[in-house]
C-alpha atoms as a PDB file:
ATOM      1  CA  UNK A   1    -138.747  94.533 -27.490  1.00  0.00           C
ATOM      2  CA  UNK A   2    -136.959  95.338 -23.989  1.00  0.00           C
ATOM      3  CA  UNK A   3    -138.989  98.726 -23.542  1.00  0.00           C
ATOM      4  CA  UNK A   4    -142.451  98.443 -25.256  1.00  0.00           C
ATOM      5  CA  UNK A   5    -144.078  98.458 -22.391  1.00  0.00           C
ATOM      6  CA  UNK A   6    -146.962 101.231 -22.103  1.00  0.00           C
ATOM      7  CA  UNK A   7    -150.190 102.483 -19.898  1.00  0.00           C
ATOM      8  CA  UNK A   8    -149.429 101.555 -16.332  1.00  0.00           C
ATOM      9  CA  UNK A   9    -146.976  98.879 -16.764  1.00  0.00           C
ATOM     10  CA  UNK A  10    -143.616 101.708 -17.267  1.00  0.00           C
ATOM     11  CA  UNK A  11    -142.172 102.940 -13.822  1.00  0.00           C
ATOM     12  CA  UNK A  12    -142.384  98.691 -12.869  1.00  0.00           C
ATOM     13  CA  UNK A  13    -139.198  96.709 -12.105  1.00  0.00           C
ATOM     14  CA  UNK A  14    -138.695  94.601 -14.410  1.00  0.00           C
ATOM     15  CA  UNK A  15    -140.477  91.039 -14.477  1.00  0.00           C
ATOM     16  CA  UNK A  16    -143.408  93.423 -12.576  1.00  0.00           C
ATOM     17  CA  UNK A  17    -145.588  93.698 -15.567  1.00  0.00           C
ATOM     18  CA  UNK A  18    -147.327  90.739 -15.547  1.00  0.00           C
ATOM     19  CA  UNK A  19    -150.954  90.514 -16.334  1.00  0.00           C
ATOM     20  CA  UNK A  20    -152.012  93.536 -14.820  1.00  0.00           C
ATOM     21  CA  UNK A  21    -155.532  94.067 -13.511  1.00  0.00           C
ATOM     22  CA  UNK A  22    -156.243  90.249 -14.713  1.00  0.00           C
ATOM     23  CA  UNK A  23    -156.644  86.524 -12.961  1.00  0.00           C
ATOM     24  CA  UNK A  24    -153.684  84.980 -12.625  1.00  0.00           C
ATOM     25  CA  UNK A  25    -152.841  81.701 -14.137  1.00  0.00           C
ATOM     26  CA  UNK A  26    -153.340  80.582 -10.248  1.00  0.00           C
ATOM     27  CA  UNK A  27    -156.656  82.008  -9.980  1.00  0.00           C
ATOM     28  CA  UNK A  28    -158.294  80.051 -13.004  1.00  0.00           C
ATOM     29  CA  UNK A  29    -157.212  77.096 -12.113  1.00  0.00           C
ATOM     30  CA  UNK A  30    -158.379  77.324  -8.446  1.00  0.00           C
ATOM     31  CA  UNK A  31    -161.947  78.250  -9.925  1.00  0.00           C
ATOM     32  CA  UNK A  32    -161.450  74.996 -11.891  1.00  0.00           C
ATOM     33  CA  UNK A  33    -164.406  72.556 -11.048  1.00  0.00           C
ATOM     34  CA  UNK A  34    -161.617  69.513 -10.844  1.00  0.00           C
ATOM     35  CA  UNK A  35    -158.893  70.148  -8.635  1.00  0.00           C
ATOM     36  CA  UNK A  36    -155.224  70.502 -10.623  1.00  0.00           C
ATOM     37  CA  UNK A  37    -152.167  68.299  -9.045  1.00  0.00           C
ATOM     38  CA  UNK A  38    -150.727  69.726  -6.735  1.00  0.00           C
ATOM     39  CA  UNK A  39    -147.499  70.994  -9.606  1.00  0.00           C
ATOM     40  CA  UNK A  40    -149.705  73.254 -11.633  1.00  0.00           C
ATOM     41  CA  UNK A  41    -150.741  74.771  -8.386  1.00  0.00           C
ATOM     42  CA  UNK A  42    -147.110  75.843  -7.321  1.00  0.00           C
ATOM     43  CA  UNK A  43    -145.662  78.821  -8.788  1.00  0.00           C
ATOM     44  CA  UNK A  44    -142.180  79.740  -9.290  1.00  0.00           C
ATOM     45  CA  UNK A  45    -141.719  82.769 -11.372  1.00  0.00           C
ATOM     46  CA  UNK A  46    -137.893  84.356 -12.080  1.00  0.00           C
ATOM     47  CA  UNK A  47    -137.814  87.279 -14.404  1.00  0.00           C
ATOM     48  CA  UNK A  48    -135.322  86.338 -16.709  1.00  0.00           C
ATOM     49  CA  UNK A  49    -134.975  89.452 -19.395  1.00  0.00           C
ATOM     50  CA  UNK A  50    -136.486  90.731 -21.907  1.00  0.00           C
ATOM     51  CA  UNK A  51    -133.839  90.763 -24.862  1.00  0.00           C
ATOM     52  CA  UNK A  52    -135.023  89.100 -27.852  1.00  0.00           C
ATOM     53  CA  UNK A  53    -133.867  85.545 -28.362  1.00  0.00           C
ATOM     54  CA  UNK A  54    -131.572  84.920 -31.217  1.00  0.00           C
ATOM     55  CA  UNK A  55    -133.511  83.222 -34.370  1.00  0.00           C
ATOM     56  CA  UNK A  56    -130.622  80.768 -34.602  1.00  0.00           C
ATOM     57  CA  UNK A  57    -132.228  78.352 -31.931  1.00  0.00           C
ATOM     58  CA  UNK A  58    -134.963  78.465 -34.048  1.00  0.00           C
ATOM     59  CA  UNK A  59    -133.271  77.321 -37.764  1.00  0.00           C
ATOM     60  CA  UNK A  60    -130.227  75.753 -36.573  1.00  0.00           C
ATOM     61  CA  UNK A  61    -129.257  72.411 -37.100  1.00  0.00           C
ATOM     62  CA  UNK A  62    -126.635  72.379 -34.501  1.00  0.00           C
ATOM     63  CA  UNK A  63    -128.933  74.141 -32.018  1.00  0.00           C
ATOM     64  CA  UNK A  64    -131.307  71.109 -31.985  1.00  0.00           C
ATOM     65  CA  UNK A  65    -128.143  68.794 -30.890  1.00  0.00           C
END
């Protein structure tokens, strides 16, 4: 999963690719006709990998605990 990145998104750093060429979450919800709370205003992205996440926290009991 780590390098499936294509088009213009290789040559980033990773946590770089995100939603190229698009709004951003920020940008819908400013064009919202209500205005959000002030928390799903705020942004605080950290890139945080890209290895795939074990299916055990998915099926295991002793995950859930």
């Amino acid at each position: 999963m780590g390098n499936q990145l294509g088009g213009s998104a290789q040559g980033l750093v990773p946590g770089e690719a995100r939603c190229p060429d698009e709004p951003s979450t920020q940008d819908i919800i400013a064009r919202d006709k209500v205005a959000a709370p002030a928390w799903v205003c705020s942004e605080s992205y950290e890139f945080l990998g890209d290895e795939d996440i074990s299916i055990d926290r998915y099926i295991d009991p002793a995950y859930a605990k």
